[in-house]
N, C-alpha and C. Protein backbone atom coordinates (compact mmCIF):
# COMPACT_ATOMS: atom_id res chain seq x y z
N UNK A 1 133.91 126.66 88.15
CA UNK A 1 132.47 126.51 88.09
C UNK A 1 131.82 127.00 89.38
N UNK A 2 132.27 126.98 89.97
CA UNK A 2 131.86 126.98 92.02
C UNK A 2 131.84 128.52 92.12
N UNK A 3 133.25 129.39 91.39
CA UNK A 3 132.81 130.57 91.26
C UNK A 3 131.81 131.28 90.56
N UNK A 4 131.61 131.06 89.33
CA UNK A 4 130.74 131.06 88.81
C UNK A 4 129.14 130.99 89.37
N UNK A 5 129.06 129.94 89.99
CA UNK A 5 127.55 129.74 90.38
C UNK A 5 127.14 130.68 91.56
N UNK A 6 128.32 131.03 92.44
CA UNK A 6 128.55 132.25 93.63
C UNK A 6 128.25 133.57 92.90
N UNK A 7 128.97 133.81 92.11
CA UNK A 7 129.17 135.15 91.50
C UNK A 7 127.30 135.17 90.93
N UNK A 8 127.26 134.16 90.21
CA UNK A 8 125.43 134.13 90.17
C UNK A 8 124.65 134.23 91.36
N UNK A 9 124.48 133.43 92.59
CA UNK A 9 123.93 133.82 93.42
C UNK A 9 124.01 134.82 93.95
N UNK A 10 125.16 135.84 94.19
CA UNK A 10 125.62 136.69 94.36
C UNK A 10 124.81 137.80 93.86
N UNK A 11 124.75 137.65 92.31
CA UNK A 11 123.89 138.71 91.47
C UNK A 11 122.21 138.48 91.53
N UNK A 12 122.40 137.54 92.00
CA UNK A 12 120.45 137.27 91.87
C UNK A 12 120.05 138.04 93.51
N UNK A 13 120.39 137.54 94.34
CA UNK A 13 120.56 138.50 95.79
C UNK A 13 120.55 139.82 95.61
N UNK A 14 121.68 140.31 94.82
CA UNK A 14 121.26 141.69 95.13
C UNK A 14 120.82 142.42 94.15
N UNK A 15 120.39 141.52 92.97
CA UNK A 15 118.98 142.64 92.07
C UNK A 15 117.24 141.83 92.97
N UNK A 16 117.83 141.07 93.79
CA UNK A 16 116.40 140.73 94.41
C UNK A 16 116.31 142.24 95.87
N UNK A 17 117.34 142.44 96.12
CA UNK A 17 117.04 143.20 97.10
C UNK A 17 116.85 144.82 96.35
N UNK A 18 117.37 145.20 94.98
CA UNK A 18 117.43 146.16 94.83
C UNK A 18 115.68 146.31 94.39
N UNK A 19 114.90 145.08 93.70
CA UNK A 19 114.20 145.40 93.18
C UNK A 19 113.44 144.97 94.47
N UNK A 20 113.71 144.80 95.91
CA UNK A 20 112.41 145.26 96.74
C UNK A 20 112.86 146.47 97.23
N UNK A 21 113.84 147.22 96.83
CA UNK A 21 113.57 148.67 97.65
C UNK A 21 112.75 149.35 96.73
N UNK A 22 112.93 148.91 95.21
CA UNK A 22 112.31 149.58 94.27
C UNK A 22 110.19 149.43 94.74
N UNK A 23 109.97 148.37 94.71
CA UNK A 23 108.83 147.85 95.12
C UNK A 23 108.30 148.56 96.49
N UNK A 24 109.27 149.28 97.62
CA UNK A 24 108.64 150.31 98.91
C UNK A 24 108.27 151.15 97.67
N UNK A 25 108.86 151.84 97.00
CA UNK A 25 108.31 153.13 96.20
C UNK A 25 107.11 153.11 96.08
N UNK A 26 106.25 153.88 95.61
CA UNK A 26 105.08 153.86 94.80
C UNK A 26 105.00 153.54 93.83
N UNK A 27 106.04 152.69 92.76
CA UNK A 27 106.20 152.28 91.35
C UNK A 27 106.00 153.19 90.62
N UNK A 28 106.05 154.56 90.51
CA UNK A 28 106.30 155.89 89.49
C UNK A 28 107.03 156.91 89.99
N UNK A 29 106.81 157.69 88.81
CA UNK A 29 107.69 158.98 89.08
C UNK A 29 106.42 159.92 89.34
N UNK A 30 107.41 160.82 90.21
CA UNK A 30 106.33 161.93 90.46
C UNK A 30 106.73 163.01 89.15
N UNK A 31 107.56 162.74 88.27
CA UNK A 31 108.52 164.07 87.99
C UNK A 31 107.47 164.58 86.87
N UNK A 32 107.71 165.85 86.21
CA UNK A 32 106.67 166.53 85.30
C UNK A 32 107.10 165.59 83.94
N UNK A 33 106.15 165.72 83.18
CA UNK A 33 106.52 164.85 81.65
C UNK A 33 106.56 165.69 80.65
N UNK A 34 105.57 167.20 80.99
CA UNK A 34 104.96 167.98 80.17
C UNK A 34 105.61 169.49 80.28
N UNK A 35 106.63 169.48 81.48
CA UNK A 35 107.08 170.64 81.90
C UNK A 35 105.99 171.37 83.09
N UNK A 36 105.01 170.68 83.57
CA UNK A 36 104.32 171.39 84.03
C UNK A 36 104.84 170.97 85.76
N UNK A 37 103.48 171.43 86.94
CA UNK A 37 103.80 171.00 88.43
C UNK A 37 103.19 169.99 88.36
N UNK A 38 103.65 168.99 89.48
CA UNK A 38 102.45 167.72 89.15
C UNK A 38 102.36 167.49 91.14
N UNK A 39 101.27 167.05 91.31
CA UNK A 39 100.75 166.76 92.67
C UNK A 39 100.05 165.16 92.60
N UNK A 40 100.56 164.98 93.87
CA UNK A 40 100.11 163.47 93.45
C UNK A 40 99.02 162.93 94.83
N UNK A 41 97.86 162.37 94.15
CA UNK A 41 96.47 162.31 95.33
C UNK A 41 96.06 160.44 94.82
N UNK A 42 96.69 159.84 96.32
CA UNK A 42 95.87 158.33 96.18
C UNK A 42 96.82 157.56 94.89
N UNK A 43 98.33 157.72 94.51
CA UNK A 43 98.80 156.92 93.51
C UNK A 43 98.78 157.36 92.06
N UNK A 44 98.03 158.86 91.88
CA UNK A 44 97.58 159.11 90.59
C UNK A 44 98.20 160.89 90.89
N UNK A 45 99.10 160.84 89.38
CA UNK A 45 99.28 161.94 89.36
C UNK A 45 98.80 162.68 88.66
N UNK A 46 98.90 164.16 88.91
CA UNK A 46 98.13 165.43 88.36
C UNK A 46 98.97 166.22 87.57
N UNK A 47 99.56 166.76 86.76
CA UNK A 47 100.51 167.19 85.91
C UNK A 47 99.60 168.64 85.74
N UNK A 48 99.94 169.60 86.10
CA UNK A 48 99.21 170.95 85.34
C UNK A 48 100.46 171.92 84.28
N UNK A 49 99.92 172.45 83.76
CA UNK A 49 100.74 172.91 83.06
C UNK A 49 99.62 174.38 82.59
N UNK A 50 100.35 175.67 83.09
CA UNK A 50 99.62 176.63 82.89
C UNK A 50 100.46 177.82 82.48
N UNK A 51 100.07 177.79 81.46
CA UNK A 51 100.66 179.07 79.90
C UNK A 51 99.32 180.21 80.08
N UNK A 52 99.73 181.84 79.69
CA UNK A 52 99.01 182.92 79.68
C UNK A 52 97.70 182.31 78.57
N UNK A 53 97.80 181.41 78.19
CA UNK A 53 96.84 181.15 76.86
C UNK A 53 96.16 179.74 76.96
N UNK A 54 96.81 179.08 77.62
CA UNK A 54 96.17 177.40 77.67
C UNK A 54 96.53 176.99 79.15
N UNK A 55 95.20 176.20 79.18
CA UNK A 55 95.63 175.47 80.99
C UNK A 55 95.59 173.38 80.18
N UNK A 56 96.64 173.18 80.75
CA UNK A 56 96.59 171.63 80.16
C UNK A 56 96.77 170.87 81.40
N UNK A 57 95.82 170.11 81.63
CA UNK A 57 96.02 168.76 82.41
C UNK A 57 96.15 167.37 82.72
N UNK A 58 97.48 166.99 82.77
CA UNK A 58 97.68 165.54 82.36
C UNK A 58 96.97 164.57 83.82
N UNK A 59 96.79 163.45 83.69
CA UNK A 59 96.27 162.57 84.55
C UNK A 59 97.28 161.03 84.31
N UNK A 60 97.58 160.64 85.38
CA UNK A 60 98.46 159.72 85.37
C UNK A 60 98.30 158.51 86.48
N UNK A 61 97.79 157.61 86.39
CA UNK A 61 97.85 156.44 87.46
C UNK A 61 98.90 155.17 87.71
N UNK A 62 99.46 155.14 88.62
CA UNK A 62 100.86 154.52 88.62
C UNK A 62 101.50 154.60 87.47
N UNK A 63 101.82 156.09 87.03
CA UNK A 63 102.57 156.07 86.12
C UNK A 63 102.33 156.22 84.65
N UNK A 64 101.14 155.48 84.65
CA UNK A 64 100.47 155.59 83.10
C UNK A 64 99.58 156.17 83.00
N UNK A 65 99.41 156.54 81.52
CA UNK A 65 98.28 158.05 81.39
C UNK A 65 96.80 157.47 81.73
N UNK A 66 96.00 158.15 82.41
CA UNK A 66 94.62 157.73 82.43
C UNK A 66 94.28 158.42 81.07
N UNK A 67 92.76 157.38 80.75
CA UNK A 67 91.83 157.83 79.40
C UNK A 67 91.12 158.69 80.11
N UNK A 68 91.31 160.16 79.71
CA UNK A 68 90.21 161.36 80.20
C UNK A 68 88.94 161.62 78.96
N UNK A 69 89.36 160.95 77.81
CA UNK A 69 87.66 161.45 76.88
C UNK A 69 86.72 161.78 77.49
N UNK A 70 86.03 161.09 78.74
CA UNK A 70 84.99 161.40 79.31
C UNK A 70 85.35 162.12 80.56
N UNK A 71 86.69 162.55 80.56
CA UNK A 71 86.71 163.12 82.23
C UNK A 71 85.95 164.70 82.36
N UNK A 72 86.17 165.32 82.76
CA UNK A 72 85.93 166.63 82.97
C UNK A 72 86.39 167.33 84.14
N UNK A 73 86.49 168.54 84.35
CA UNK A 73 87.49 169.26 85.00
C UNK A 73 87.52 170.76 85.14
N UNK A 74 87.64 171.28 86.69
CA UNK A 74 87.31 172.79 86.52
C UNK A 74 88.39 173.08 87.33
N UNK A 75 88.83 173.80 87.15
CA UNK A 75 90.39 174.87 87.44
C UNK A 75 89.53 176.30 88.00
N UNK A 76 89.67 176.41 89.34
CA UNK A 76 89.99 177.49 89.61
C UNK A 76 90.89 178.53 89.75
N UNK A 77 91.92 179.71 89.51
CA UNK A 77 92.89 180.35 89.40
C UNK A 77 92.75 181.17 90.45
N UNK A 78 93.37 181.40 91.93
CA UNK A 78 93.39 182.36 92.45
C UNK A 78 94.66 183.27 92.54
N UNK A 79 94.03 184.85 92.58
CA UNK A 79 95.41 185.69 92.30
C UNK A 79 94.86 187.02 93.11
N UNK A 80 95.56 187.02 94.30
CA UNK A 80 95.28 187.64 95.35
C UNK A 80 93.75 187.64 95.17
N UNK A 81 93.61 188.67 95.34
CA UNK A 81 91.46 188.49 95.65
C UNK A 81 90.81 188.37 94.04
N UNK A 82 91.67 188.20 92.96
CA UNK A 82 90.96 187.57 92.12
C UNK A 82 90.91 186.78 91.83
N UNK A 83 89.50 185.78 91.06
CA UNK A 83 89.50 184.73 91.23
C UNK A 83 88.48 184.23 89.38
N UNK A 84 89.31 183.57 88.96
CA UNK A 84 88.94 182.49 87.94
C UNK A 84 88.62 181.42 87.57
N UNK A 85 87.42 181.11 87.19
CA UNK A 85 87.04 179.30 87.03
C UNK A 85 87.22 179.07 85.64
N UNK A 86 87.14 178.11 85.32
CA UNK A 86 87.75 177.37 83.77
C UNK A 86 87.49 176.14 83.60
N UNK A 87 86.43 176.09 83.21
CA UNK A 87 86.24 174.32 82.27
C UNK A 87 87.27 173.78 81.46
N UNK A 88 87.72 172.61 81.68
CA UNK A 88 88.58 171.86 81.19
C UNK A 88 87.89 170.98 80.20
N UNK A 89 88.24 170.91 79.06
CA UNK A 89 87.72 169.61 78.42
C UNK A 89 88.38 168.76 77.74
N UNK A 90 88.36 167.24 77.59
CA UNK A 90 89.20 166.67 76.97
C UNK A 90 89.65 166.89 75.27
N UNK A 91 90.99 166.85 75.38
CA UNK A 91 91.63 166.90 74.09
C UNK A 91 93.11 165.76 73.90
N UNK A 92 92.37 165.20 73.34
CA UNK A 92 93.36 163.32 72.98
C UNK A 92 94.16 163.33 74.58
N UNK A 93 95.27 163.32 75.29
CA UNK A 93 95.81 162.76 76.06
C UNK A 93 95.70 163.47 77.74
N UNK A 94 95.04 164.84 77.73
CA UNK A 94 94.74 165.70 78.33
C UNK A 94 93.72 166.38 78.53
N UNK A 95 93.49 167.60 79.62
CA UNK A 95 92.04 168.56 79.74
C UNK A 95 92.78 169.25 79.44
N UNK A 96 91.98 170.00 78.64
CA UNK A 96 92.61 171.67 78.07
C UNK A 96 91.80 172.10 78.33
N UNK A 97 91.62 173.72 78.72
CA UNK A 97 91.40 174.85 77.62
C UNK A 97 92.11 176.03 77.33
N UNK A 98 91.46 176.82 76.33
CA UNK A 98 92.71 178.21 75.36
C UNK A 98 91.46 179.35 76.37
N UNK A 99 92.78 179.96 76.16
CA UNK A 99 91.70 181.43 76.64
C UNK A 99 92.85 182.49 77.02
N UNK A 100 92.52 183.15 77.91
CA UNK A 100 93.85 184.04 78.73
C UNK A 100 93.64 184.21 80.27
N UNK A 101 94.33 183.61 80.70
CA UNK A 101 94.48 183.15 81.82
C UNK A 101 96.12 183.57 82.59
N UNK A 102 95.65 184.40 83.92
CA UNK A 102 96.42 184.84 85.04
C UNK A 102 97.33 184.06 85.66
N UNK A 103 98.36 183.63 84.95
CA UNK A 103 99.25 182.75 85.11
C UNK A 103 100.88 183.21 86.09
N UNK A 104 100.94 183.80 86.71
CA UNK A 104 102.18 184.12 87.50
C UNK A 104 102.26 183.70 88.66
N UNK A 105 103.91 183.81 88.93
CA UNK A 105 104.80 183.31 90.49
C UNK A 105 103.10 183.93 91.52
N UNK A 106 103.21 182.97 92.73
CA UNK A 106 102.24 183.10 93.46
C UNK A 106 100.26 182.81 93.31
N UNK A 107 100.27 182.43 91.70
CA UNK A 107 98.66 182.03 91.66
C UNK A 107 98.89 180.98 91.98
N UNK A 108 98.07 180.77 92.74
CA UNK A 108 97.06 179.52 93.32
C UNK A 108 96.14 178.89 92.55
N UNK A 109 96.40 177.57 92.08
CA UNK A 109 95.04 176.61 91.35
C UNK A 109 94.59 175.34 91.51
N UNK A 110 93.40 175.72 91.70
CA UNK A 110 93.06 174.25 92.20
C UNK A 110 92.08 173.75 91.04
N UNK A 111 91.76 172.48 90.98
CA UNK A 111 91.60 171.64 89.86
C UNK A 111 90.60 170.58 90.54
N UNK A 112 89.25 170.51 90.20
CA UNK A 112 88.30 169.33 90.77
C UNK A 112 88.11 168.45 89.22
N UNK A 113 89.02 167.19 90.16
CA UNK A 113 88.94 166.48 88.40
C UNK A 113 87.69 165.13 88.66
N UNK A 114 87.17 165.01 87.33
CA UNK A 114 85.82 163.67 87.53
C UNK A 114 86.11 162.83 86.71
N UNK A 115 87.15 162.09 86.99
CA UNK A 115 87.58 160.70 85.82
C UNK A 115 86.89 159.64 86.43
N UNK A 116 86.58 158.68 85.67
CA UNK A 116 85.71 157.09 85.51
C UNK A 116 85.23 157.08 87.12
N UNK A 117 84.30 158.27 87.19
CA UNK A 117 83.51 157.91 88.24
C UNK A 117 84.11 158.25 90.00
N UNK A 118 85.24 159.03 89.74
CA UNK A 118 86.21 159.45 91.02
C UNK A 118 86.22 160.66 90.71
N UNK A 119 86.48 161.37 91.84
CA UNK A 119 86.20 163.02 92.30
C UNK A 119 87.92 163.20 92.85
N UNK A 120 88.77 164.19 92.22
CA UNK A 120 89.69 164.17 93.15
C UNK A 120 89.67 166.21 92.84
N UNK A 121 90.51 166.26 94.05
CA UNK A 121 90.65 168.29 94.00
C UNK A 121 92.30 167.79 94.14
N UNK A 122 93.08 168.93 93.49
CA UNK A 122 94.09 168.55 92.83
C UNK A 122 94.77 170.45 93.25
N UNK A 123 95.70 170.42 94.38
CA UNK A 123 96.41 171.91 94.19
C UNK A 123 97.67 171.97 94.10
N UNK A 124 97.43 173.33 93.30
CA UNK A 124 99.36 173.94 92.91
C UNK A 124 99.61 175.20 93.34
N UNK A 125 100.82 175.47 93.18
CA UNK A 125 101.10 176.79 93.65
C UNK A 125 102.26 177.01 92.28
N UNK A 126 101.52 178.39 91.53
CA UNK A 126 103.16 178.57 90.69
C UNK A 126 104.22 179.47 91.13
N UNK A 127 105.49 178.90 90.86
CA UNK A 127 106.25 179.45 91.44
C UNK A 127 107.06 180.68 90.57
């Protein structure tokens, strides 16, 4: 029994210590969900995801998806001295939009997003 109650204290100790190293983290992942780059500003991540045809942008706060219905969002594309802006608008879990868009290794995009009343600028680099 004596072992027993050791071997328990034992285990409560060290999922108490594992779950405060877990707790230094930021409590999420930075990693992509969507396949896209994701940048992370203030706890909230930015997920972009940019195809020759669609720019999609996920929004994520500790981890869980923010409600963008009302967000809005402009993507600039830079590619050497040219330069592209792009309204984003919400579509169910994301900002989209379709179009054709300068998507290769070396564009530069930056992203001014306006969710529930917060302003964040949001950059990537594709590789």
């Amino acid at each position: 029994m004596k072992l027993i109650s050791t071997a328990l204290a034992l285990t409560l100790m060290l999922s108490g210590a594992v779950f405060a190293a877990d707790k230094h983290d930021h409590g999420h992942e930075d990693k992509p969900l969507h396949g896209g780059l994701v940048t992370e500003i203030k706890d909230v991540d930015y997920e972009l995801v940019a195809k020759p045809d669609v720019l999609q942008l996920y929004v994520r706060d500790h981890g869980k998806p923010v409600d963008v219905s009302k967000a809005t969002a402009k993507i600039t594309l830079l590619v050497g001295t040219d330069k592209q802006e792009v309204e984003l608008k919400p579509s169910g879990d994301k900002l989209e939009a379709k179009g054709s868009f300068k998507v290769t290794a070396g564009t530069k995009i930056v992203a001014q997003v306006n969710a529930a009343g917060k302003t964040a600028t949001a950059r990537f680099l594709l590789k």
